[in-house]
C-alpha atoms as a PDB file:
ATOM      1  CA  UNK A   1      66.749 117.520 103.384  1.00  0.00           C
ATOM      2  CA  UNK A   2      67.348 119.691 100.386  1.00  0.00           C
ATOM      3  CA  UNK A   3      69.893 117.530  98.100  1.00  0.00           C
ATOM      4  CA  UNK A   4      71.857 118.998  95.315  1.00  0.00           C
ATOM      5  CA  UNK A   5      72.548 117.079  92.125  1.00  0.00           C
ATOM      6  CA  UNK A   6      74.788 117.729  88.875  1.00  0.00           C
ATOM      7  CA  UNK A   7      76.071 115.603  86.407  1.00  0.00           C
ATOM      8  CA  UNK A   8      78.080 115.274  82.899  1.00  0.00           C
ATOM      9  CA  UNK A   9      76.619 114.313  80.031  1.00  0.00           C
ATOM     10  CA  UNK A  10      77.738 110.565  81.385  1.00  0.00           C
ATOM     11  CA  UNK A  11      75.866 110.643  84.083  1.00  0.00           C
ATOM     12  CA  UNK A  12      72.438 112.426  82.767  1.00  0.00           C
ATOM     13  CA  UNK A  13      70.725 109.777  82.736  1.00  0.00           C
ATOM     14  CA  UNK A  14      71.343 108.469  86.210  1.00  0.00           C
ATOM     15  CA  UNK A  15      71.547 111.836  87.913  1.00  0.00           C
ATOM     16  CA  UNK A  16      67.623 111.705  85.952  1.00  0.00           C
ATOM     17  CA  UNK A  17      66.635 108.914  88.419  1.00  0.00           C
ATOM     18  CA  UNK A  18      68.647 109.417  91.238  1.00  0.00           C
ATOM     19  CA  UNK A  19      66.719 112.823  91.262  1.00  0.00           C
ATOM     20  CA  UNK A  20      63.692 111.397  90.754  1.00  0.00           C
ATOM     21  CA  UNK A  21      64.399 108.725  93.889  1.00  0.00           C
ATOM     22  CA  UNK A  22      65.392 111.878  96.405  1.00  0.00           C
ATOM     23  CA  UNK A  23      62.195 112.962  95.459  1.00  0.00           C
ATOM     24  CA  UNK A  24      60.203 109.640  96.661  1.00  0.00           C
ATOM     25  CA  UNK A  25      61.977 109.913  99.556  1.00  0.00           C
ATOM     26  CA  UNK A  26      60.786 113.257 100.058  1.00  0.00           C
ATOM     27  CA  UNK A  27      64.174 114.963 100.337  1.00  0.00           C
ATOM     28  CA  UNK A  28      64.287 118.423  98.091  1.00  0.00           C
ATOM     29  CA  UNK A  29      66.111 118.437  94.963  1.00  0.00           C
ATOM     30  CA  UNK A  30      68.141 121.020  93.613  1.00  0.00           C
ATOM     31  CA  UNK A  31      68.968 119.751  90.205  1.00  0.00           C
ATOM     32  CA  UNK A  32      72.167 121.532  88.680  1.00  0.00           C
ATOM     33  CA  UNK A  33      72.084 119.895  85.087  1.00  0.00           C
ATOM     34  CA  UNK A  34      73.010 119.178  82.649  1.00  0.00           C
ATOM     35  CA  UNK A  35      70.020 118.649  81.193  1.00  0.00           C
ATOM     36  CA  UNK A  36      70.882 116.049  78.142  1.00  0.00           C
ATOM     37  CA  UNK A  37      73.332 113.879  76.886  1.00  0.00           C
ATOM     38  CA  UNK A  38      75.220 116.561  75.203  1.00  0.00           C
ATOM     39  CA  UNK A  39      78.859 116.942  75.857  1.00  0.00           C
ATOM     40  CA  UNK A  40      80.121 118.959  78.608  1.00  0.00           C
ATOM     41  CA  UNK A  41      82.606 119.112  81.187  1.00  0.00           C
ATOM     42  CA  UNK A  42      82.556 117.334  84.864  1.00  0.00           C
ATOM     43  CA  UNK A  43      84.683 120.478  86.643  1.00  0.00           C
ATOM     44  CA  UNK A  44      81.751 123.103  86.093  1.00  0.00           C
ATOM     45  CA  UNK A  45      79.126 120.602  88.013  1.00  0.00           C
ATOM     46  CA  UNK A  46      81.138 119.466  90.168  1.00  0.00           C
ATOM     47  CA  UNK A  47      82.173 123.430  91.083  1.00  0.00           C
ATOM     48  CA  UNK A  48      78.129 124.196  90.749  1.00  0.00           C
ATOM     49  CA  UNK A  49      77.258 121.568  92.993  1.00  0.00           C
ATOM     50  CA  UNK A  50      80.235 122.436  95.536  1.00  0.00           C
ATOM     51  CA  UNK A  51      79.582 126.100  95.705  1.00  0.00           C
ATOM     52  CA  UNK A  52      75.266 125.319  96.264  1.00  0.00           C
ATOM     53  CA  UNK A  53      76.687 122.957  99.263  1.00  0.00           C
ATOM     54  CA  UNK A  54      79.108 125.526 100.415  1.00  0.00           C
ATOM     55  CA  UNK A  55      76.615 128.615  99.775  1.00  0.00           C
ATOM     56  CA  UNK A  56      74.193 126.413 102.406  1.00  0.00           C
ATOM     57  CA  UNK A  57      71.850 126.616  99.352  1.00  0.00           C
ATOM     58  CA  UNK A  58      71.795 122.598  99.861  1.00  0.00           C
ATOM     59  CA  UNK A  59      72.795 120.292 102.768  1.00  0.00           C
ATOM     60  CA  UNK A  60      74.854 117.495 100.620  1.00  0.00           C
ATOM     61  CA  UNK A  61      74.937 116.844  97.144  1.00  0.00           C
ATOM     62  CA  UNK A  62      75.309 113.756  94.447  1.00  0.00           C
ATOM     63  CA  UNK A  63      77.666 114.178  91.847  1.00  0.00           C
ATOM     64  CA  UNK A  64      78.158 112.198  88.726  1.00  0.00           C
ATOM     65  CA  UNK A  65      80.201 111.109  85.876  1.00  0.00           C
ATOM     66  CA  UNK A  66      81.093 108.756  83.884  1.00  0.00           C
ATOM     67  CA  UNK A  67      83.560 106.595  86.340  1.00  0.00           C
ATOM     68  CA  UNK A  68      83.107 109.334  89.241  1.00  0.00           C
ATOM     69  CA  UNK A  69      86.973 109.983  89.410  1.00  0.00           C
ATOM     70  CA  UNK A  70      86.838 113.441  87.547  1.00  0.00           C
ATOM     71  CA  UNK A  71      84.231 114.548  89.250  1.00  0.00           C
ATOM     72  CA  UNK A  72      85.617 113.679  92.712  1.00  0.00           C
ATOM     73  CA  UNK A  73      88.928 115.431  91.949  1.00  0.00           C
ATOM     74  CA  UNK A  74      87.358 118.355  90.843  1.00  0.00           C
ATOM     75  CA  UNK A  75      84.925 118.710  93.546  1.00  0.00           C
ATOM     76  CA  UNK A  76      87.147 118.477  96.040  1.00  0.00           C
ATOM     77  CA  UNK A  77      89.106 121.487  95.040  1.00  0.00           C
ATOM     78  CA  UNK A  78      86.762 123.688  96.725  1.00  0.00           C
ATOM     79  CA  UNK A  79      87.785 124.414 100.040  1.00  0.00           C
ATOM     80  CA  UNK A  80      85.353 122.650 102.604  1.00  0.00           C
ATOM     81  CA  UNK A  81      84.032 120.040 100.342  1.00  0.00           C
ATOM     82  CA  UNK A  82      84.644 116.413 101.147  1.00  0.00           C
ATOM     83  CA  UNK A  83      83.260 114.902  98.294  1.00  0.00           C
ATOM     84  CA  UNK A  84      83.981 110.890  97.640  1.00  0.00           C
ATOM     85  CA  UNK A  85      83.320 108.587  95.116  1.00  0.00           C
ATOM     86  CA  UNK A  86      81.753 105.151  96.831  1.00  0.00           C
ATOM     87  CA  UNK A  87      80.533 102.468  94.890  1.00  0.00           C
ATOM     88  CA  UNK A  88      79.532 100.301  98.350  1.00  0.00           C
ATOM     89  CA  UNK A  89      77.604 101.158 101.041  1.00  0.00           C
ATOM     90  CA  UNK A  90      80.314 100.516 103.213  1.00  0.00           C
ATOM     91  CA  UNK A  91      82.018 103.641 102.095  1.00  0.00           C
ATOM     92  CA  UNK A  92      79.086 105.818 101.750  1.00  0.00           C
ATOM     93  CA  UNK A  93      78.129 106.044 105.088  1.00  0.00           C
ATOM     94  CA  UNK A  94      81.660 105.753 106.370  1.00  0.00           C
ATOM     95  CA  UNK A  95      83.078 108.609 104.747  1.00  0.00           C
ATOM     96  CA  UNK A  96      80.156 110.969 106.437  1.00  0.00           C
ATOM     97  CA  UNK A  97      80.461 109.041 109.838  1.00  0.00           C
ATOM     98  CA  UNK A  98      84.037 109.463 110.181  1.00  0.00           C
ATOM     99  CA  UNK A  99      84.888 111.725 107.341  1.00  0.00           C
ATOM    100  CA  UNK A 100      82.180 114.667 107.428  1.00  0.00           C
ATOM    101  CA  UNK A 101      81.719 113.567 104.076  1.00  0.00           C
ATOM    102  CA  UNK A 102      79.374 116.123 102.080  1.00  0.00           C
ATOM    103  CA  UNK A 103      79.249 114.986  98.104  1.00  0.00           C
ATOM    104  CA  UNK A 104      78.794 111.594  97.090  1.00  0.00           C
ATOM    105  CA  UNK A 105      80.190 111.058  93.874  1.00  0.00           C
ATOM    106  CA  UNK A 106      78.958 107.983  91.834  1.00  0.00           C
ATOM    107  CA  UNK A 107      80.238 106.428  88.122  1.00  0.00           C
ATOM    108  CA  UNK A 108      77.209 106.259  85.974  1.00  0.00           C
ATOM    109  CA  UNK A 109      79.398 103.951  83.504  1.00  0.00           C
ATOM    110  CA  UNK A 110      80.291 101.997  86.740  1.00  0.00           C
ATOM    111  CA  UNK A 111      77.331 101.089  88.809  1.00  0.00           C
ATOM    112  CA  UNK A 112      74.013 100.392  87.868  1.00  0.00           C
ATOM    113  CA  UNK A 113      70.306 102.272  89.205  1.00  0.00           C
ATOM    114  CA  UNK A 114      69.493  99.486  92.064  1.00  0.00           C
ATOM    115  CA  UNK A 115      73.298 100.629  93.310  1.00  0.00           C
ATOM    116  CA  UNK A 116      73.395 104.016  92.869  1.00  0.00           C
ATOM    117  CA  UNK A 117      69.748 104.134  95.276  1.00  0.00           C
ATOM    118  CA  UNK A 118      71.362 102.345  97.883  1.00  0.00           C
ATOM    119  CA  UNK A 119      74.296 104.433  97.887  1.00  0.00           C
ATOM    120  CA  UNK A 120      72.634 107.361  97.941  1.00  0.00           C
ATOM    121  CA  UNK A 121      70.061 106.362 101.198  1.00  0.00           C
ATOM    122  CA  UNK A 122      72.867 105.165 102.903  1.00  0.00           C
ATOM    123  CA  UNK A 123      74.546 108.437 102.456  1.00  0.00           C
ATOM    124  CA  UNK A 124      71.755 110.397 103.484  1.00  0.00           C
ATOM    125  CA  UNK A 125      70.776 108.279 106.655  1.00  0.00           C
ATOM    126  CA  UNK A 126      74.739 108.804 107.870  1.00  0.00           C
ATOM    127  CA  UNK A 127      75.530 111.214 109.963  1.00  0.00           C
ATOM    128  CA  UNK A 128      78.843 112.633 111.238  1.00  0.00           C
ATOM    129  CA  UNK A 129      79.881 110.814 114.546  1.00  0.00           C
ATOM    130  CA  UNK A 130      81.448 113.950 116.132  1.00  0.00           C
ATOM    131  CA  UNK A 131      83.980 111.568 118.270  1.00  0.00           C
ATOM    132  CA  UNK A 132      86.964 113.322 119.286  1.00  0.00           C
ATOM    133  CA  UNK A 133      89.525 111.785 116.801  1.00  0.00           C
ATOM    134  CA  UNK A 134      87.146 112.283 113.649  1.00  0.00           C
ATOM    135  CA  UNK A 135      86.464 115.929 114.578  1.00  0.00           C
ATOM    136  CA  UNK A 136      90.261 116.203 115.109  1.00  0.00           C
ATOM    137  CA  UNK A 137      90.868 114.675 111.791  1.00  0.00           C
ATOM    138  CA  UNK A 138      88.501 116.685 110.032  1.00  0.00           C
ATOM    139  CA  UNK A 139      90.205 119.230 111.323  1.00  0.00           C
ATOM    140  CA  UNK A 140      93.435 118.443 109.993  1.00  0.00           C
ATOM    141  CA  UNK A 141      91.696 118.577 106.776  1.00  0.00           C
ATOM    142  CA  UNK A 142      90.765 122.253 106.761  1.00  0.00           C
ATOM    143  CA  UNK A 143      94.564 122.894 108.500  1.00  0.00           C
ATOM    144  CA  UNK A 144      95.207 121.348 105.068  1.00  0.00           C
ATOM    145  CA  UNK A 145      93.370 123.962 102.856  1.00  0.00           C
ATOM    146  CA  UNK A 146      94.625 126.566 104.477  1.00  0.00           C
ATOM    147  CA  UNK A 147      98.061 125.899 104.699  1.00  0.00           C
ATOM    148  CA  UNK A 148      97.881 125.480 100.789  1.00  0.00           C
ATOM    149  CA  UNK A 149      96.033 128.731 100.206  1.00  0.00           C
ATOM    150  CA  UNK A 150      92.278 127.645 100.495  1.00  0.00           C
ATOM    151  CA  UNK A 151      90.502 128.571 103.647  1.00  0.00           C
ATOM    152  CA  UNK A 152      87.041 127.403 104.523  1.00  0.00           C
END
């Protein structure tokens, strides 16, 4: 599966090995920076990220920041993401099962490696259920977008 993954300066240096794990699982990695521990801001990686999902570029996508809120708002500005921040694997695999979840968003400041690994294979093993009542859900969703102005 090709993965994308972006981070803030926060979350470098997990989005480092959560990169690095994707790859020992053998999924493709599209890494979208940053690239240090610099300063920058969470809304262009979470919109670089979103659009390389959206573009069909990559399949899902792990985004990170410091607690993972920022990050989650922002991404989910873009019309067709359904990005969530999930610190249990409850949630990760959940919110693609029921939710056609498509970014996981993590807090580097909040969970540690060993975490952030599980989360992430959980995420990627899920798969939407495509019951009735989840697709008509999801659908409500886009209705959503649209009816605000965004379309998907």
């Amino acid at each position: 599966m090709r993965i994308a993954v972006g981070a803030d300066h926060a979350g470098f240096q997990l989005k480092q090995n959560v990169a690095a794990y994707l790859r020992e699982l053998g999924h493709e990695v599209i890494d979208l920076g940053t690239t240090s521990t610099e300063p920058v801001d969470y809304p262009d990686y979470a919109e670089a990220v979103g659009k390389t999902v959206l573009e069909g570029h990559a399949e899902r996508a792990v985004l990170i920041c410091g607690s993972g809120v920022g990050a989650s708002v922002s991404a989910n500005k873009l019309p067709g993401i359904r990005g969530a921040m999930c610190h249990d694997t409850y949630s990760a695999h959940q919110g693609v099962e029921h939710d056609d979840m498509n970014v996981l968003v993590l807090g580097a400041r909040i969970i540690g490696v060993e975490l952030a690994r599980e989360l992430v294979r959980t995420f990627l093993a899920a798969k939407f259920t495509r019951e009735e009542r989840h697709v008509r859900r999801v659908g409500k969703i886009k209705a959503l977008e649209k009816r605000y102005g965004k379309s998907t």
